[in-house]
C-alpha atoms as a PDB file:
ATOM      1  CA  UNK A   1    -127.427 203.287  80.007  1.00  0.00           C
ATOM      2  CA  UNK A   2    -125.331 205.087  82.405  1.00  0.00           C
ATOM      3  CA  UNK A   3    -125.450 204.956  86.199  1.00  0.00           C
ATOM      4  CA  UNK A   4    -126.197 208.754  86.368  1.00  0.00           C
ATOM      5  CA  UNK A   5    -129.480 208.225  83.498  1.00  0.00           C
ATOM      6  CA  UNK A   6    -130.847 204.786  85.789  1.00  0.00           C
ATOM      7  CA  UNK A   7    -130.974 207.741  88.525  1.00  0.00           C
ATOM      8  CA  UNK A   8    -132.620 209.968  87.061  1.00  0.00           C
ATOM      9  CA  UNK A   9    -134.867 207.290  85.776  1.00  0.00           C
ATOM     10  CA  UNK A  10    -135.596 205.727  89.140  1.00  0.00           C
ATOM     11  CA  UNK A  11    -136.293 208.989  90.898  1.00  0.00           C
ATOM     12  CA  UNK A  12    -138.650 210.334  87.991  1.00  0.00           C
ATOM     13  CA  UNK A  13    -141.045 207.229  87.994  1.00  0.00           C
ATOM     14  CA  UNK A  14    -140.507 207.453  91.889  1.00  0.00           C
ATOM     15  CA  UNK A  15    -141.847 211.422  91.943  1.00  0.00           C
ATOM     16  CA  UNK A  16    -144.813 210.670  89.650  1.00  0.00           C
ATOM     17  CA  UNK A  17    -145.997 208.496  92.037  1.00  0.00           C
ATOM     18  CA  UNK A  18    -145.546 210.119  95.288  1.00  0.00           C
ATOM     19  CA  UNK A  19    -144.770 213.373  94.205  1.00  0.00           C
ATOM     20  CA  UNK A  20    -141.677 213.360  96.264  1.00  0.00           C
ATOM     21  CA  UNK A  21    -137.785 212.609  95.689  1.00  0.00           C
ATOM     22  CA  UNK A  22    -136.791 211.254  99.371  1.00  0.00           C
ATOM     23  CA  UNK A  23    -134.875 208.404 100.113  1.00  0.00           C
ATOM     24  CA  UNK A  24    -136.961 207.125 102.395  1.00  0.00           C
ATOM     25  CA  UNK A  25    -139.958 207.017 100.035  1.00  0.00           C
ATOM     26  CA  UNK A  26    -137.996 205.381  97.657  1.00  0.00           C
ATOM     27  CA  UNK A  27    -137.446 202.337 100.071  1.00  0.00           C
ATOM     28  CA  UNK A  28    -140.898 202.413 101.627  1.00  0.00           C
ATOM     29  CA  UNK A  29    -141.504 201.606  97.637  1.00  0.00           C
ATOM     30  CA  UNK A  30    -139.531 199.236  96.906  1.00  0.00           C
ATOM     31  CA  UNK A  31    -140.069 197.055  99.815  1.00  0.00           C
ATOM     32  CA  UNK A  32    -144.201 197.767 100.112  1.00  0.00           C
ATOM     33  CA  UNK A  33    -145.375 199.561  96.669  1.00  0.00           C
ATOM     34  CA  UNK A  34    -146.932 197.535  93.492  1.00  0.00           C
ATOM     35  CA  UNK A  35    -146.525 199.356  90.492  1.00  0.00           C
ATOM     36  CA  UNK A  36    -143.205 201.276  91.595  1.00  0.00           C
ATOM     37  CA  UNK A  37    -141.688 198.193  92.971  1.00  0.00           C
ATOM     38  CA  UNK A  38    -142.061 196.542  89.500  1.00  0.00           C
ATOM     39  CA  UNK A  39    -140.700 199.651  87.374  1.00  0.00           C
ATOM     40  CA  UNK A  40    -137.830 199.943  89.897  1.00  0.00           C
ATOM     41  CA  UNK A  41    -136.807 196.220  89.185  1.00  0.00           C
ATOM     42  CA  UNK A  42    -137.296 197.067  85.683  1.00  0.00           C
ATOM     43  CA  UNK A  43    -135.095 199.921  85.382  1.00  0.00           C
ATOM     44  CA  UNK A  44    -132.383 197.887  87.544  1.00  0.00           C
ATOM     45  CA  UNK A  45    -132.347 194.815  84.962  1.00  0.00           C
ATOM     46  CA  UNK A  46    -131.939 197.605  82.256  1.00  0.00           C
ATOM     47  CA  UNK A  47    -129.455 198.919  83.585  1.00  0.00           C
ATOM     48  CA  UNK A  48    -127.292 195.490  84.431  1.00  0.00           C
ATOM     49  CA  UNK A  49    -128.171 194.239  81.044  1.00  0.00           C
ATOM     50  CA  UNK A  50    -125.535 196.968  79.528  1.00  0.00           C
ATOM     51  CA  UNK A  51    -122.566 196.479  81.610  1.00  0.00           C
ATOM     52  CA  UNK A  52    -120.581 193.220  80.726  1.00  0.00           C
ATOM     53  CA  UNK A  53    -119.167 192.780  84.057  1.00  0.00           C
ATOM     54  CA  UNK A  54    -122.798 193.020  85.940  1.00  0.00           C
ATOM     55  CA  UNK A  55    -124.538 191.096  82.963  1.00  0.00           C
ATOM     56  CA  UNK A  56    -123.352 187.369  84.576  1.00  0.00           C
ATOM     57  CA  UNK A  57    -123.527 188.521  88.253  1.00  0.00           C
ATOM     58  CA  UNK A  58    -125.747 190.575  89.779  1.00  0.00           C
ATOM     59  CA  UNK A  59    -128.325 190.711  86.083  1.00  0.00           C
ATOM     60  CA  UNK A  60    -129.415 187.446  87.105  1.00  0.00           C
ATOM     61  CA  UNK A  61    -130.704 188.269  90.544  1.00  0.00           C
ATOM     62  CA  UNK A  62    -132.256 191.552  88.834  1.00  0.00           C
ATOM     63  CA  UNK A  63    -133.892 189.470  86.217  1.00  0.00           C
ATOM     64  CA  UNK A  64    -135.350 186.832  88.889  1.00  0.00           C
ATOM     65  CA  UNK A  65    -136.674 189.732  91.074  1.00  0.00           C
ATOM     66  CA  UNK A  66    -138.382 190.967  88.361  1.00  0.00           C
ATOM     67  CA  UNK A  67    -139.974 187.609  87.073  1.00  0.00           C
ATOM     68  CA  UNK A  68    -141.280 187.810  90.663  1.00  0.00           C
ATOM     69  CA  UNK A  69    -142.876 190.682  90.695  1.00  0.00           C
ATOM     70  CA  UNK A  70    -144.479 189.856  86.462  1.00  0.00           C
ATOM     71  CA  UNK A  71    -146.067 186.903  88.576  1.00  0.00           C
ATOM     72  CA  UNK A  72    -146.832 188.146  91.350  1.00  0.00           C
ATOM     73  CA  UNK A  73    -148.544 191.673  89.913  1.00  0.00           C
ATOM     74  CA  UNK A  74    -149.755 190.740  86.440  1.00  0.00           C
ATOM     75  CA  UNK A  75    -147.062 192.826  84.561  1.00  0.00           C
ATOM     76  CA  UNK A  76    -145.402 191.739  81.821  1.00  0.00           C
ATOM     77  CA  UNK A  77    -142.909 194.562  80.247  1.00  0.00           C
ATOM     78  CA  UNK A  78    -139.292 193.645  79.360  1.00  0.00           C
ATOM     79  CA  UNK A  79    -136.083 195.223  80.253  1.00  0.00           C
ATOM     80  CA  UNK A  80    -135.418 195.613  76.619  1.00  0.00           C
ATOM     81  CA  UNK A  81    -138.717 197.755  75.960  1.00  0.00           C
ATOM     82  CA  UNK A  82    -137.660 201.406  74.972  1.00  0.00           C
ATOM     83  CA  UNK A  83    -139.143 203.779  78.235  1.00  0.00           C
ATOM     84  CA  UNK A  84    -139.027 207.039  79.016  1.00  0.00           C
ATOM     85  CA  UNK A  85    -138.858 209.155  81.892  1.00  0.00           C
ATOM     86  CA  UNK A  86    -141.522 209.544  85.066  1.00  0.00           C
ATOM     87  CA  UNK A  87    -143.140 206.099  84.040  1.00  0.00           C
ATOM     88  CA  UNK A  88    -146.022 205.524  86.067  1.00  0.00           C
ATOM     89  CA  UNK A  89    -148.453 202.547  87.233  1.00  0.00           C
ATOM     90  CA  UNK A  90    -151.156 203.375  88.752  1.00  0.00           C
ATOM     91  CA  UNK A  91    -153.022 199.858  89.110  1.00  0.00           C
ATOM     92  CA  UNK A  92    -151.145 196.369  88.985  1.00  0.00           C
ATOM     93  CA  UNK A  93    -152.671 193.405  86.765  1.00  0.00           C
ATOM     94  CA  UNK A  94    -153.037 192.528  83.409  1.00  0.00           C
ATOM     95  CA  UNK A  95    -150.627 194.930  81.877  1.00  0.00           C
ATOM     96  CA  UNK A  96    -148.994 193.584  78.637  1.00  0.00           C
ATOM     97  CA  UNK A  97    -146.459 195.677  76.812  1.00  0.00           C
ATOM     98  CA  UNK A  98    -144.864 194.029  73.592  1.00  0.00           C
ATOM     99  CA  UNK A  99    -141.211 194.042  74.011  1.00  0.00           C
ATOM    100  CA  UNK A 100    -140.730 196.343  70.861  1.00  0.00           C
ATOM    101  CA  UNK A 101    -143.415 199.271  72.012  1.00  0.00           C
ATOM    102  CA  UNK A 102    -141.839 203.267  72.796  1.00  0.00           C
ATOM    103  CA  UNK A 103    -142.693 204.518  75.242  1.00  0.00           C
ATOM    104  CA  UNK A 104    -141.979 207.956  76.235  1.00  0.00           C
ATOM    105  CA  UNK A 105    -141.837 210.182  78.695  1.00  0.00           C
ATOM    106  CA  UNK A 106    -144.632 210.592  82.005  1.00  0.00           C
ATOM    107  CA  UNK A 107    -146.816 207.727  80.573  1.00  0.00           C
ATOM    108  CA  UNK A 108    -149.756 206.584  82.897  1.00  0.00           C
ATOM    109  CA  UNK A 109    -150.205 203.077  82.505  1.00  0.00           C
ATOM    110  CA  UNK A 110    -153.385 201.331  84.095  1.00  0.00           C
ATOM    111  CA  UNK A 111    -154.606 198.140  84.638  1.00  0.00           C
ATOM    112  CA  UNK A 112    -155.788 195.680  81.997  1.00  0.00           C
ATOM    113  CA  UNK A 113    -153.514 197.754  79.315  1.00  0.00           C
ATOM    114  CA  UNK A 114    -151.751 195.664  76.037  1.00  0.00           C
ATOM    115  CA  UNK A 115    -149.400 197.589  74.018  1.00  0.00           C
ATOM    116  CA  UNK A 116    -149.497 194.515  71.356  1.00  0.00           C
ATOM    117  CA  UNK A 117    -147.999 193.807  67.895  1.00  0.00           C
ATOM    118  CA  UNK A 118    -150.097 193.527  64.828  1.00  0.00           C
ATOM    119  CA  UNK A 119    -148.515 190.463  62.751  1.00  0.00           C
ATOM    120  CA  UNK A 120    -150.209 191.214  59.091  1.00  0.00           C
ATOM    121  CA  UNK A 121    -151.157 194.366  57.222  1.00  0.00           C
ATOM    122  CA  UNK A 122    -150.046 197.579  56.251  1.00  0.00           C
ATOM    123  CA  UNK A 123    -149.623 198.037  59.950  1.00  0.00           C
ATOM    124  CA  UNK A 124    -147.979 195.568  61.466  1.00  0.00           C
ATOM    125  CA  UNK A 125    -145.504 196.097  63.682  1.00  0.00           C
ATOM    126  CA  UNK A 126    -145.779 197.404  67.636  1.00  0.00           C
ATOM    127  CA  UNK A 127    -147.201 201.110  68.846  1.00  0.00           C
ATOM    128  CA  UNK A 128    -144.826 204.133  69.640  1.00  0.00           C
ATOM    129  CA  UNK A 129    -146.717 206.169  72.514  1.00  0.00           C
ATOM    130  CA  UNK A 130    -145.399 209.848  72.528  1.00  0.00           C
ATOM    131  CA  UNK A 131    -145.148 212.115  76.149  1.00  0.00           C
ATOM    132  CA  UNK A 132    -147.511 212.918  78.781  1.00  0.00           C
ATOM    133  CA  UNK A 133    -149.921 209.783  77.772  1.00  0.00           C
ATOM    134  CA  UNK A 134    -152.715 208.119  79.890  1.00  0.00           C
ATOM    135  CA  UNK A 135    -154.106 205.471  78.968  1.00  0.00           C
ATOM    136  CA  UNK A 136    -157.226 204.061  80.866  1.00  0.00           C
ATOM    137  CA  UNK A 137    -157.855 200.630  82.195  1.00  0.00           C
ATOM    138  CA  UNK A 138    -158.958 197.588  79.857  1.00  0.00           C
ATOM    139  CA  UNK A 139    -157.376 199.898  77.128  1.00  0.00           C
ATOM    140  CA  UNK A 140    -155.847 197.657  73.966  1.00  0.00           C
ATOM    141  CA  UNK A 141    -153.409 199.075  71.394  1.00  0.00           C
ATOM    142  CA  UNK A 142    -152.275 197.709  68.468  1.00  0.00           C
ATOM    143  CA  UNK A 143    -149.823 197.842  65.431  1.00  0.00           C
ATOM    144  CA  UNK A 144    -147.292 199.754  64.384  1.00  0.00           C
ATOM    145  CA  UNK A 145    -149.212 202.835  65.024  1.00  0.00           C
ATOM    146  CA  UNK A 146    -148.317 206.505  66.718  1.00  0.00           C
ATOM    147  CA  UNK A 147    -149.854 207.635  69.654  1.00  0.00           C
ATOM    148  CA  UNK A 148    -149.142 211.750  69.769  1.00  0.00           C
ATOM    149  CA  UNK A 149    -148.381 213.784  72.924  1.00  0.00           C
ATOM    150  CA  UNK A 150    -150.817 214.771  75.449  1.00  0.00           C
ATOM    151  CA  UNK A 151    -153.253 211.776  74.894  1.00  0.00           C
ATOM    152  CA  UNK A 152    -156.009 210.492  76.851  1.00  0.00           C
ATOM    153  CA  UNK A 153    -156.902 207.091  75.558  1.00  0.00           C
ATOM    154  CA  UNK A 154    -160.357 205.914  77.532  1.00  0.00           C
ATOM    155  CA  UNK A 155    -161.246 202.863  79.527  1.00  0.00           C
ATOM    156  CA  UNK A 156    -161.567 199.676  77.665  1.00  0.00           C
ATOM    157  CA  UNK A 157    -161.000 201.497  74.124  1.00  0.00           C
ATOM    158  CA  UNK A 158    -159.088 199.807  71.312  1.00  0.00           C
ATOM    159  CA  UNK A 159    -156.861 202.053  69.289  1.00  0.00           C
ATOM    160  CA  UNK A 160    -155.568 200.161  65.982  1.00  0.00           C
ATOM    161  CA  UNK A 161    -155.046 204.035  64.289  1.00  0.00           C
ATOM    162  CA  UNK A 162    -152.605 206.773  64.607  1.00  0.00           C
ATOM    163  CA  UNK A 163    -154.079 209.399  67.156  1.00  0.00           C
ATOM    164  CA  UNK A 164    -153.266 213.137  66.591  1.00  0.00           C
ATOM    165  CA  UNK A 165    -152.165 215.112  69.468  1.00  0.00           C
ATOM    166  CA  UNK A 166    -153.857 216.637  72.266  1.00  0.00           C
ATOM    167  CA  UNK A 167    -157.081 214.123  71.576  1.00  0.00           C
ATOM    168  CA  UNK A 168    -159.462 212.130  73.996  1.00  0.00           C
ATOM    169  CA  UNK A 169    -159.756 208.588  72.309  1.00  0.00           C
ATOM    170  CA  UNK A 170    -162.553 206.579  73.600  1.00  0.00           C
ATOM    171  CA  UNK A 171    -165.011 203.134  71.952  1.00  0.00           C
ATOM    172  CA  UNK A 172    -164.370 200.816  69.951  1.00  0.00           C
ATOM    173  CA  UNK A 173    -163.348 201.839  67.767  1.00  0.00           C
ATOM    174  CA  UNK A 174    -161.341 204.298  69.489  1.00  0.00           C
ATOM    175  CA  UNK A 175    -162.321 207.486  68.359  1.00  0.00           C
ATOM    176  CA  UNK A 176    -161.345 210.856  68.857  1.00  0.00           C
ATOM    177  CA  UNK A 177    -163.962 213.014  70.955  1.00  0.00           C
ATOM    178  CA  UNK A 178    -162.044 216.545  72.100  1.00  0.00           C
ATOM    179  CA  UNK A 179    -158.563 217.861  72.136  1.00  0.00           C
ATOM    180  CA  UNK A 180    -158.456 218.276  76.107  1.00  0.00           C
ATOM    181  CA  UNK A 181    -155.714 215.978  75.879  1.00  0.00           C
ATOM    182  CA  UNK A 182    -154.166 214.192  79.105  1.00  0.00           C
ATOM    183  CA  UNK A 183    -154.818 217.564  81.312  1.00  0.00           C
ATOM    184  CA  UNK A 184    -155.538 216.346  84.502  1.00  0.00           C
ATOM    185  CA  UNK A 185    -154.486 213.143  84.193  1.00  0.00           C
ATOM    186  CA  UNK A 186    -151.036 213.188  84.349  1.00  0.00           C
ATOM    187  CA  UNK A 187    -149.614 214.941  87.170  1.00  0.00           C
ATOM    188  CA  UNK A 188    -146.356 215.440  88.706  1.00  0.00           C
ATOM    189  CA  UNK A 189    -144.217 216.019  85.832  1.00  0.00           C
ATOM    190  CA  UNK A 190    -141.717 219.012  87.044  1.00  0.00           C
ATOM    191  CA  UNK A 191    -138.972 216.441  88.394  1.00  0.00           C
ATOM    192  CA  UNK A 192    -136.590 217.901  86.114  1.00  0.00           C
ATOM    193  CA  UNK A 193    -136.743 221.351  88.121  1.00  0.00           C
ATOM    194  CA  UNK A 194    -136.441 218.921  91.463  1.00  0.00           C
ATOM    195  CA  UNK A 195    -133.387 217.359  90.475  1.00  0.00           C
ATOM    196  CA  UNK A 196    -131.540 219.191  88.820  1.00  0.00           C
ATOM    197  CA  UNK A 197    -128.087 219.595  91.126  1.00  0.00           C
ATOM    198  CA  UNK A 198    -129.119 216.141  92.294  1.00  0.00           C
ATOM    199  CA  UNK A 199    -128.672 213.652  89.582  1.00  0.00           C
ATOM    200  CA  UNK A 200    -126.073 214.758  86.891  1.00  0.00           C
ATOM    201  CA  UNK A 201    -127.663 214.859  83.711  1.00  0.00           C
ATOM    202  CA  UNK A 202    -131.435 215.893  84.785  1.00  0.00           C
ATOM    203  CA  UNK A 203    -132.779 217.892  82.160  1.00  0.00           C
END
């Protein structure tokens, strides 16, 4: 990861949330927010885990802040977990993400979520969630499964399938009951158009 990409990154997740790219919103977050603060200590240990001169130094430091914050919010996700763009979390507590989940871009993360691994079967193996996802609190998903674009995965449903694009998924089973998709419930998205001339390689 280069410094230019953790940028863009940081100020992505940073205008999902508030819906705007200030400095001064970006510390008000990092010292006072909950989900942000956690993604932003995410993204840093990311980061410091690729450069060899910052891995021994300041990684370290990263890495303890962001213990801090697993305990102190109830989120476990690891540096080394694959995330795109405008990540957002909305609620803090009981969010567990398997180290070897995708995520992609503009993902909506509530409380009470586990990206898991399935250990047996023809799918074992960890979830890949596409772009513009919600997924509702309590929500459990499992094995090596592919969540599509635009999805809207209910509260408390358990997804073990792939899920098609475009589809509300709720029960449990998790079952597909419209193609609305994630309209509505994933805002914010246009950062790209905000920072471009601001962060070298926006989009």
């Amino acid at each position: 990861m280069t410094f230019s990409e953790y940028k863009y990154l940081i100020w992505s997740d940073l205008y999902r949330l508030s819906g705007e790219i200030r400095f001064s919103q970006l510390i008000r977050q990092v010292l006072f927010g909950e989900g942000f603060k956690f993604s932003f200590w995410l993204r840093t240990c990311t980061l410091l885990r690729t450069k060899p001169a910052l891995r021994y130094t300041w990684y370290p430091i990263a890495l303890w802040m962001l213990r801090r914050q697993r305990f102190r919010l109830g989120i476990s996700i690891s540096p080394r977990t694959e995330i795109g763009s405008g990540f957002y979390i909305g609620h803090f507590g009981g969010i567990n993400v398997n180290r070897e989940c995708k995520i992609g871009k503009n993902c909506n993360l509530s409380q009470g979520v586990t990206l898991g691994q399935s250990n047996r079967g023809e799918r074992a193996g960890c979830p890949v969630i596409g772009d513009n996802v919600y997924i509702g609190p309590g929500a459990k998903i499992f094995g090596a499964i592919v969540i599509g674009d635009d999805v809207a995965i209910g509260a408390n449903c358990v997804v073990t399938k792939d899920v098609p694009d475009h589809s509300v998924v709720v029960g449990v089973p998790g079952r597909v009951i419209s193609s609305q998709g994630a309209r509505n419930y994933v805002d914010f998205t246009d950062y790209d158009a905000k920072l471009k001339g601001r962060v070298r390689g926006a989009h």
